[in-house]
PDB file of N, CA and C in Angstrom:
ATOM      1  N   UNK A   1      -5.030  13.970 -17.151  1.00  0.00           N
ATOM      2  CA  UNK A   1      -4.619  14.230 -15.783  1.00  0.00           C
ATOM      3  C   UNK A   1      -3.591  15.364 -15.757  1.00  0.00           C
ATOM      4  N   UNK A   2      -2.836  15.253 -16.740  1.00  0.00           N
ATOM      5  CA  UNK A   2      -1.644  16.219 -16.402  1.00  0.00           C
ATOM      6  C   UNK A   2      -1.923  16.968 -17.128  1.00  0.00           C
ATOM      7  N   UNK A   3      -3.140  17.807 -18.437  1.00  0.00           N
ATOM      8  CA  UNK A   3      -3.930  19.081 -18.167  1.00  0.00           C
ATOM      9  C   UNK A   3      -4.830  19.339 -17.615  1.00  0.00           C
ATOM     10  N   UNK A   4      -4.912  18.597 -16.481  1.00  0.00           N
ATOM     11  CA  UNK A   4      -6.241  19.722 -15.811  1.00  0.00           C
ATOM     12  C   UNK A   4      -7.281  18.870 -15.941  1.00  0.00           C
ATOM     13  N   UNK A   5      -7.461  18.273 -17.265  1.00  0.00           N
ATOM     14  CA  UNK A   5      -9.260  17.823 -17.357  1.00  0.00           C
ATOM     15  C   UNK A   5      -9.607  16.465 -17.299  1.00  0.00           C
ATOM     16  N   UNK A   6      -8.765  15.797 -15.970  1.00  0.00           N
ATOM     17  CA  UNK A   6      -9.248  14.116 -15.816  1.00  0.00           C
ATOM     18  C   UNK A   6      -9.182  14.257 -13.664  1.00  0.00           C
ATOM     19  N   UNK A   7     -10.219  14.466 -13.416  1.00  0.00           N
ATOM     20  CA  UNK A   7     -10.106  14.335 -12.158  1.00  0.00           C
ATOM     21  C   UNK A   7      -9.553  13.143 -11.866  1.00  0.00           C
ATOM     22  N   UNK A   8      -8.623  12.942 -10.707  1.00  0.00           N
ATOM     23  CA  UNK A   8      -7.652  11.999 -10.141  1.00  0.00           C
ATOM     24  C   UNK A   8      -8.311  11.104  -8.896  1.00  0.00           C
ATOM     25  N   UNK A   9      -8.759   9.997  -8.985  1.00  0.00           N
ATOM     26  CA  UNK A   9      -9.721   9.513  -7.834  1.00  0.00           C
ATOM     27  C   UNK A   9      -8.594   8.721  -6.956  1.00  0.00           C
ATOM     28  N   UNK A  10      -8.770   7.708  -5.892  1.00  0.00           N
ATOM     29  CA  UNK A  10      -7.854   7.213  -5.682  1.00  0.00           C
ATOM     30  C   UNK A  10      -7.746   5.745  -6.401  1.00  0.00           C
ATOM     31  N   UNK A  11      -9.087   5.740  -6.952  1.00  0.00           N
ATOM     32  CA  UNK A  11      -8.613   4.086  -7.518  1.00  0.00           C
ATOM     33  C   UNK A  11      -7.137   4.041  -9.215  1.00  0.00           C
ATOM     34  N   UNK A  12      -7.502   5.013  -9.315  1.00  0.00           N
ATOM     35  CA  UNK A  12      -6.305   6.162 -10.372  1.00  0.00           C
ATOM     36  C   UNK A  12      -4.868   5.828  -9.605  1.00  0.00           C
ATOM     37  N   UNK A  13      -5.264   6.837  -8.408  1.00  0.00           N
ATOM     38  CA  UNK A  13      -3.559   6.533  -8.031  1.00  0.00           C
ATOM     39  C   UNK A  13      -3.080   5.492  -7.685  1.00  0.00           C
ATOM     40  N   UNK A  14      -4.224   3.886  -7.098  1.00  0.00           N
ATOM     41  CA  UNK A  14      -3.453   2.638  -6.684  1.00  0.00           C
ATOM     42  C   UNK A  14      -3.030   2.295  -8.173  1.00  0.00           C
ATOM     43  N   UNK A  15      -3.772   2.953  -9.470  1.00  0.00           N
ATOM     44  CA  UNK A  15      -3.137   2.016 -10.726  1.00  0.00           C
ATOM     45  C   UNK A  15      -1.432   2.575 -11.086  1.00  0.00           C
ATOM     46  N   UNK A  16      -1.624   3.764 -10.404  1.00  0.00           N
ATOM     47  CA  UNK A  16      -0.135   4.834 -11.098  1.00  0.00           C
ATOM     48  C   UNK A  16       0.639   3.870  -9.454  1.00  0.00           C
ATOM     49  N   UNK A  17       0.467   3.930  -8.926  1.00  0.00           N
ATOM     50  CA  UNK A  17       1.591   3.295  -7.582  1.00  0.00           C
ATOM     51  C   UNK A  17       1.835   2.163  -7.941  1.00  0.00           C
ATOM     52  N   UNK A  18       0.970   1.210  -8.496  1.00  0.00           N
ATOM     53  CA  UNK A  18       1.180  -0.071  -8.579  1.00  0.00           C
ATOM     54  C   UNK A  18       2.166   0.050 -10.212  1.00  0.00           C
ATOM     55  N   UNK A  19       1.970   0.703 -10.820  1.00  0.00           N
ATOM     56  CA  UNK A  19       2.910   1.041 -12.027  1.00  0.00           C
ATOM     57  C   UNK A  19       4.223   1.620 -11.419  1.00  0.00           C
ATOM     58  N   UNK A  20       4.781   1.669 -10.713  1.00  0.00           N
ATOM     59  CA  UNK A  20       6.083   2.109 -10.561  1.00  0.00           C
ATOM     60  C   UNK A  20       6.482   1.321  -9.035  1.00  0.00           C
ATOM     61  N   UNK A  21       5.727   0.586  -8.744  1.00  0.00           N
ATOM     62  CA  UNK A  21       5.635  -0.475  -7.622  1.00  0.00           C
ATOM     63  C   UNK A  21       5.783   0.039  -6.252  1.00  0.00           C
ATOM     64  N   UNK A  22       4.869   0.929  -6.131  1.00  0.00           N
ATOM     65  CA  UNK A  22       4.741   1.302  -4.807  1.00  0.00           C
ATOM     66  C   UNK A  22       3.544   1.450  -4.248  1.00  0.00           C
ATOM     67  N   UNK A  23       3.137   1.669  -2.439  1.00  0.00           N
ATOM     68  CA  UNK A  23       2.255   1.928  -2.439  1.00  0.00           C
ATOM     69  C   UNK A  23       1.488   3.203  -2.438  1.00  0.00           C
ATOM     70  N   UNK A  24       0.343   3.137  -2.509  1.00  0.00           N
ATOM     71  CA  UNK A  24      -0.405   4.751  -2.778  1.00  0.00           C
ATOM     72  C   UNK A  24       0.207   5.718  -1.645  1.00  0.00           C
ATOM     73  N   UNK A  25       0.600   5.300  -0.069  1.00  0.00           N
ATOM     74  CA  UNK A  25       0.870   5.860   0.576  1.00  0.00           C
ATOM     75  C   UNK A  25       2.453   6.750   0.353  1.00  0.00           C
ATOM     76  N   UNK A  26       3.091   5.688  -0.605  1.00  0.00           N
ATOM     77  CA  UNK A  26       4.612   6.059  -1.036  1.00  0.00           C
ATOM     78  C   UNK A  26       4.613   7.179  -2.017  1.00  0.00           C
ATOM     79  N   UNK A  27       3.392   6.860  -2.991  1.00  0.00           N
ATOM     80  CA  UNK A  27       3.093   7.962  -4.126  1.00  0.00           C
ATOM     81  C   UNK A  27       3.113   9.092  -3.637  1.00  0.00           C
ATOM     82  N   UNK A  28       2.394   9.097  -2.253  1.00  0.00           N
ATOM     83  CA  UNK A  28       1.655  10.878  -1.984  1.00  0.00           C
ATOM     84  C   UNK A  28       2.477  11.119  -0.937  1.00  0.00           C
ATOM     85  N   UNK A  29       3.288  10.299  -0.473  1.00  0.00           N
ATOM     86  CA  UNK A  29       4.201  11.267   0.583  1.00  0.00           C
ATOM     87  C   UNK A  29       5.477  11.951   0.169  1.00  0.00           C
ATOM     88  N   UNK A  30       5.902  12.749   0.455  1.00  0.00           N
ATOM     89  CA  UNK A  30       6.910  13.800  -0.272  1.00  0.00           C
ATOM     90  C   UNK A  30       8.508  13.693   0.003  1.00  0.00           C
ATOM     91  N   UNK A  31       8.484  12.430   0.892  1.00  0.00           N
ATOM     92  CA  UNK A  31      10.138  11.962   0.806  1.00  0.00           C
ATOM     93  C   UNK A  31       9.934  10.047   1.536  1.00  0.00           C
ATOM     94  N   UNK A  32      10.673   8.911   1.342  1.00  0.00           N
ATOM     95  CA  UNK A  32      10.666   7.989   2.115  1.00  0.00           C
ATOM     96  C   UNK A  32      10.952   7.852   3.315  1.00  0.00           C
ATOM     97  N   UNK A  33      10.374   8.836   4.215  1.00  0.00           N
ATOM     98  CA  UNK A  33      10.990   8.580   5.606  1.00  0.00           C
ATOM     99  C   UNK A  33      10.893   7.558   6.283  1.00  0.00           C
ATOM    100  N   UNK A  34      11.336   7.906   7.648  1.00  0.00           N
ATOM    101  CA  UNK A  34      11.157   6.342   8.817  1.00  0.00           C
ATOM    102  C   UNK A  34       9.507   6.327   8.765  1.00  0.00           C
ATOM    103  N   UNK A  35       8.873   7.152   8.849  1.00  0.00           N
ATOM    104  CA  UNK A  35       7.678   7.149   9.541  1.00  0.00           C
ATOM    105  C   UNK A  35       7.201   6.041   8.294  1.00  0.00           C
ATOM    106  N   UNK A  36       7.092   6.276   6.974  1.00  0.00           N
ATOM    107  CA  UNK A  36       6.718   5.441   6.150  1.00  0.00           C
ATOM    108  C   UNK A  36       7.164   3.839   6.305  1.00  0.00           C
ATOM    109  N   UNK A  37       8.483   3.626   6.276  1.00  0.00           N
ATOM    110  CA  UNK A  37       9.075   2.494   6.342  1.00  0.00           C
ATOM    111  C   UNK A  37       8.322   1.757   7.657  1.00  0.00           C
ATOM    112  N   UNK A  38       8.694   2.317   8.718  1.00  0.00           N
ATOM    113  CA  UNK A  38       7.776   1.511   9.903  1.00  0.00           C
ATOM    114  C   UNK A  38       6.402   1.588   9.540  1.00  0.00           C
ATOM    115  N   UNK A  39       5.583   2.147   9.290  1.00  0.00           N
ATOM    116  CA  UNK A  39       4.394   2.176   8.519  1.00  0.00           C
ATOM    117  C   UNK A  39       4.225   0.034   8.250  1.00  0.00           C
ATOM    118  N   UNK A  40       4.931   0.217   6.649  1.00  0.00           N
ATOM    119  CA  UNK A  40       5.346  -0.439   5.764  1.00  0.00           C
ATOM    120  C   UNK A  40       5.274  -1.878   6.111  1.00  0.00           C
ATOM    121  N   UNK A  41       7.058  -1.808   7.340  1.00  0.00           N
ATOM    122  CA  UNK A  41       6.826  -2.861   8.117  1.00  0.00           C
ATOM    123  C   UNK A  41       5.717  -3.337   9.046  1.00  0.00           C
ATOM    124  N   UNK A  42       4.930  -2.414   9.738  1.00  0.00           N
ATOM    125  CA  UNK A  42       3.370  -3.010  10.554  1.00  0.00           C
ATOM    126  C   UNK A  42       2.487  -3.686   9.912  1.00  0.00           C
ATOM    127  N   UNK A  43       2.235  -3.095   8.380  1.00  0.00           N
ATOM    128  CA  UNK A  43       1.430  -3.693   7.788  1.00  0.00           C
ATOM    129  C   UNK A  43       1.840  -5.062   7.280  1.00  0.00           C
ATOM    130  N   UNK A  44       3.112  -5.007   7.064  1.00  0.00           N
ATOM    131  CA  UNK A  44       3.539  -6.668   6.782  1.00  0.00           C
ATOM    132  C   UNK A  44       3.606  -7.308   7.760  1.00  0.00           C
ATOM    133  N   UNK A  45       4.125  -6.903   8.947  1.00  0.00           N
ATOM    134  CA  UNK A  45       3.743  -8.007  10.237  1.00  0.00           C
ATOM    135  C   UNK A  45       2.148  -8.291  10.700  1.00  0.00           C
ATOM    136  N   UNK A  46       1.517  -7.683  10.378  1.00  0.00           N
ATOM    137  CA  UNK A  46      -0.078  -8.044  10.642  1.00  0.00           C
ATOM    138  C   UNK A  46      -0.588  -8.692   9.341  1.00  0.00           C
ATOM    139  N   UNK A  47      -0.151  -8.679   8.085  1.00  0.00           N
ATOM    140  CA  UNK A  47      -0.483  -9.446   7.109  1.00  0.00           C
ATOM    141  C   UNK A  47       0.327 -10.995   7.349  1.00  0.00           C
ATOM    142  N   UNK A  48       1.116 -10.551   8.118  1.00  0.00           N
ATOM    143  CA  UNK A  48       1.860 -12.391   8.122  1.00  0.00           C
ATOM    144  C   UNK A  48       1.294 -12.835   9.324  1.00  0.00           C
ATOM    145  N   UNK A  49       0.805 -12.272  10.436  1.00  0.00           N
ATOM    146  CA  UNK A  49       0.128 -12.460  11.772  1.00  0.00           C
ATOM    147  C   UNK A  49      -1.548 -13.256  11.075  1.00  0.00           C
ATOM    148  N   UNK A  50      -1.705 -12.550   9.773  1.00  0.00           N
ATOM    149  CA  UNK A  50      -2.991 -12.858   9.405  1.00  0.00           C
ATOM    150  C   UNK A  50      -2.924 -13.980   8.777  1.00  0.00           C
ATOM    151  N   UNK A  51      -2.048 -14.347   8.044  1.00  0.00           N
ATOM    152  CA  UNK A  51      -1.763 -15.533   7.326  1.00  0.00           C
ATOM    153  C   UNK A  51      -1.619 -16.482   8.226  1.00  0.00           C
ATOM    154  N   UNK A  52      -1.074 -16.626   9.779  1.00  0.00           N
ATOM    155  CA  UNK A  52      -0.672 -17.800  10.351  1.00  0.00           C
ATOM    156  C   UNK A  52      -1.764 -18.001  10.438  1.00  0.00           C
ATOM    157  N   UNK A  53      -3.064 -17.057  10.928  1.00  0.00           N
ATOM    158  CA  UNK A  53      -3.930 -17.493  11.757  1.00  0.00           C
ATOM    159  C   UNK A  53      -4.800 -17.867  10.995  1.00  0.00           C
ATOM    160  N   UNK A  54      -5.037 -17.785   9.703  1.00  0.00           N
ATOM    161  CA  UNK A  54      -5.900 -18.344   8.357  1.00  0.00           C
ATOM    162  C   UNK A  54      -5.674 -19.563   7.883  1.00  0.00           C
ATOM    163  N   UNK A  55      -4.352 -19.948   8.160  1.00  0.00           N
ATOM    164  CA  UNK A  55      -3.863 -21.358   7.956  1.00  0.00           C
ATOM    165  C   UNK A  55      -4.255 -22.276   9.125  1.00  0.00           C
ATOM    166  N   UNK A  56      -4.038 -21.478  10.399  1.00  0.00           N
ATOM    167  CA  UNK A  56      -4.364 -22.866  11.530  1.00  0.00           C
ATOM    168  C   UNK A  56      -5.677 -22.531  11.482  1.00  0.00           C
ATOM    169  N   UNK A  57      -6.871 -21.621  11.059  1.00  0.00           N
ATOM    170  CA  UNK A  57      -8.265 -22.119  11.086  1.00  0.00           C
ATOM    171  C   UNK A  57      -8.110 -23.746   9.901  1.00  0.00           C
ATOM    172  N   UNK A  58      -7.607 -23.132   8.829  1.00  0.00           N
ATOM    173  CA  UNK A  58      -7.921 -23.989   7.625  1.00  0.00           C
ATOM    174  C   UNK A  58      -7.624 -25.950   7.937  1.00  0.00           C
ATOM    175  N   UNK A  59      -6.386 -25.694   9.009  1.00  0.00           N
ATOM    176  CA  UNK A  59      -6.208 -27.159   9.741  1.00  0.00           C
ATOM    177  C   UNK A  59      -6.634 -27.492  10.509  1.00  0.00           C
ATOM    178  N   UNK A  60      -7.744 -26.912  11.015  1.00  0.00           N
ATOM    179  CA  UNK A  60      -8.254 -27.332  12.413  1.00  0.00           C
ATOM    180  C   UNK A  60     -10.308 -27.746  11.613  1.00  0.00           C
TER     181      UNK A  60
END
């Protein structure tokens, strides 16, 4: 990769993001801004929005 002769796919970069614990979106953007962070946070409020609602199918 870093001469030239390993093309870079993205399933490549979730392994290099997840190696330094970030996400792919954190890898390729060129500073941590707000825009990322709120990003960040949406996706965790709709992953926990998704979880309530996976649990009350699972009890009902």
């Amino acid at each position: 990769m870093e001469t030239g002769t390993t093309d870079l796919n993205l399933s490549r970069l979730n392994q290099i993001a997840k190696l330094f614990n970030l996400t792919t979106v954190q890898l390729l953007a060129d500073s941590d801004s707000d825009e990322i962070k709120d990003y960040e946070k949406e996706v965790n409020a709709i992953t926990q929005k998704l979880q309530q609602r996976e649990e009350e199918i699972i009890e009902h």
